[in-house]
C-alpha atoms as a PDB file:
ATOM      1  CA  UNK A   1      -8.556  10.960 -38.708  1.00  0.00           C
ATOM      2  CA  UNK A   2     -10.080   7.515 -39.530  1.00  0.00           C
ATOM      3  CA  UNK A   3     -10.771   5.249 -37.137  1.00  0.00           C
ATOM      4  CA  UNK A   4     -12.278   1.535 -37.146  1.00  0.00           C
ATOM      5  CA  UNK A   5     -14.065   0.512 -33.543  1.00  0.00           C
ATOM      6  CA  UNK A   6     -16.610  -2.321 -32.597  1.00  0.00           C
ATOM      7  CA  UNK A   7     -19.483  -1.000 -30.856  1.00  0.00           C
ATOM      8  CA  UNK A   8     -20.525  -3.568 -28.154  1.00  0.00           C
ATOM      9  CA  UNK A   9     -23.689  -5.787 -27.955  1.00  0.00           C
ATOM     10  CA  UNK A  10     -26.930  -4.375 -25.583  1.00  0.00           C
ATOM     11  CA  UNK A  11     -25.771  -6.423 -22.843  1.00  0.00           C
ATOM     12  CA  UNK A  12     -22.450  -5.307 -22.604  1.00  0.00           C
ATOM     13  CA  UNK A  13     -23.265  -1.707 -23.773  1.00  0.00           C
ATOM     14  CA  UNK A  14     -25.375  -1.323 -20.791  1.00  0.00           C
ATOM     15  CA  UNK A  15     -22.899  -3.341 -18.389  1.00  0.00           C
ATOM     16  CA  UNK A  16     -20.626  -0.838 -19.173  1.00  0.00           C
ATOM     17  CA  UNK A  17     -22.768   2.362 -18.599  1.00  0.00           C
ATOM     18  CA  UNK A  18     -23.216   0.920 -15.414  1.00  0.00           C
ATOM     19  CA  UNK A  19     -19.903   0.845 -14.616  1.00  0.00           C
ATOM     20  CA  UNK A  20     -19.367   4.365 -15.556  1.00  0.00           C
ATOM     21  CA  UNK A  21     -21.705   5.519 -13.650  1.00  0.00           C
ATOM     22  CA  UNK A  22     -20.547   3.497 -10.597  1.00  0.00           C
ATOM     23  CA  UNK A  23     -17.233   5.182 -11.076  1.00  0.00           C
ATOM     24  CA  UNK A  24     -18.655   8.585 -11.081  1.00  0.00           C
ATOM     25  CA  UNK A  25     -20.885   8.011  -8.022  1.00  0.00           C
ATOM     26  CA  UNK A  26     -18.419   6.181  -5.977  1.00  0.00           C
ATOM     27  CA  UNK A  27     -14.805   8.016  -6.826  1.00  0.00           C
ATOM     28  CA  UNK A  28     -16.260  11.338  -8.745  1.00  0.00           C
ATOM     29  CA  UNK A  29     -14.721  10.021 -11.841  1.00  0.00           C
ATOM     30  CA  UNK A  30     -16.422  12.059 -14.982  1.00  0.00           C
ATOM     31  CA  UNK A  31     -15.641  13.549 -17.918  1.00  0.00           C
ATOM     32  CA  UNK A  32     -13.217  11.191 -18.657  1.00  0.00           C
ATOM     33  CA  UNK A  33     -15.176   9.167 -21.677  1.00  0.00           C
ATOM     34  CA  UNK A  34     -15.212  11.633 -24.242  1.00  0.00           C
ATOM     35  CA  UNK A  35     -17.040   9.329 -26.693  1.00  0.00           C
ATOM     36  CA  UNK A  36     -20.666   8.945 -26.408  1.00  0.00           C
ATOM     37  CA  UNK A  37     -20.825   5.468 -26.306  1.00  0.00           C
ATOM     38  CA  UNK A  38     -18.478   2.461 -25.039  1.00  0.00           C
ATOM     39  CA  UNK A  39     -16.768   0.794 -27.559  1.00  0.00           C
ATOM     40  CA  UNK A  40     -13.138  -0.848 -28.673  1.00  0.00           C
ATOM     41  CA  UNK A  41     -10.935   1.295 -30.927  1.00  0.00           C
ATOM     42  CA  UNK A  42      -8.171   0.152 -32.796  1.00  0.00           C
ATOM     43  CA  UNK A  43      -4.784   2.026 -34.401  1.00  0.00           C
ATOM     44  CA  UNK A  44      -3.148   0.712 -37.181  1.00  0.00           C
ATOM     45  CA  UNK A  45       0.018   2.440 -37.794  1.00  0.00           C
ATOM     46  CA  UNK A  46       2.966   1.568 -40.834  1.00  0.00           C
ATOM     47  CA  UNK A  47       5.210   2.462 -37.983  1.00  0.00           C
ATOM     48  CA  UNK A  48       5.635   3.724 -34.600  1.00  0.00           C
ATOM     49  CA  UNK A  49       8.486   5.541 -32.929  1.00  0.00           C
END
């Protein structure tokens, strides 16, 4: 499958990091993010049901 995503910036990159690992200390949320690194994806389709 192809995919197109925008990685984010250092500053934001790390902001989120942070966040995930706020989540997991705070609520046990992991293994979740199955990508190694935060970004935006985007789906293009020529139709949807």
């Amino acid at each position: 499958m192809h995919g197109t995503v925008s990685i984010l910036d250092d500053e934001h990159y790390a902001l989120i990091m942070d966040l995930w690992a706020e989540l997991e200390v705070k609520f046990g949320v992991k293994g979740l993010y199955k990508t190694p690194f935060p970004h935006f994806s985007y789906h293009v389709a020529s139709q949807y049901k």
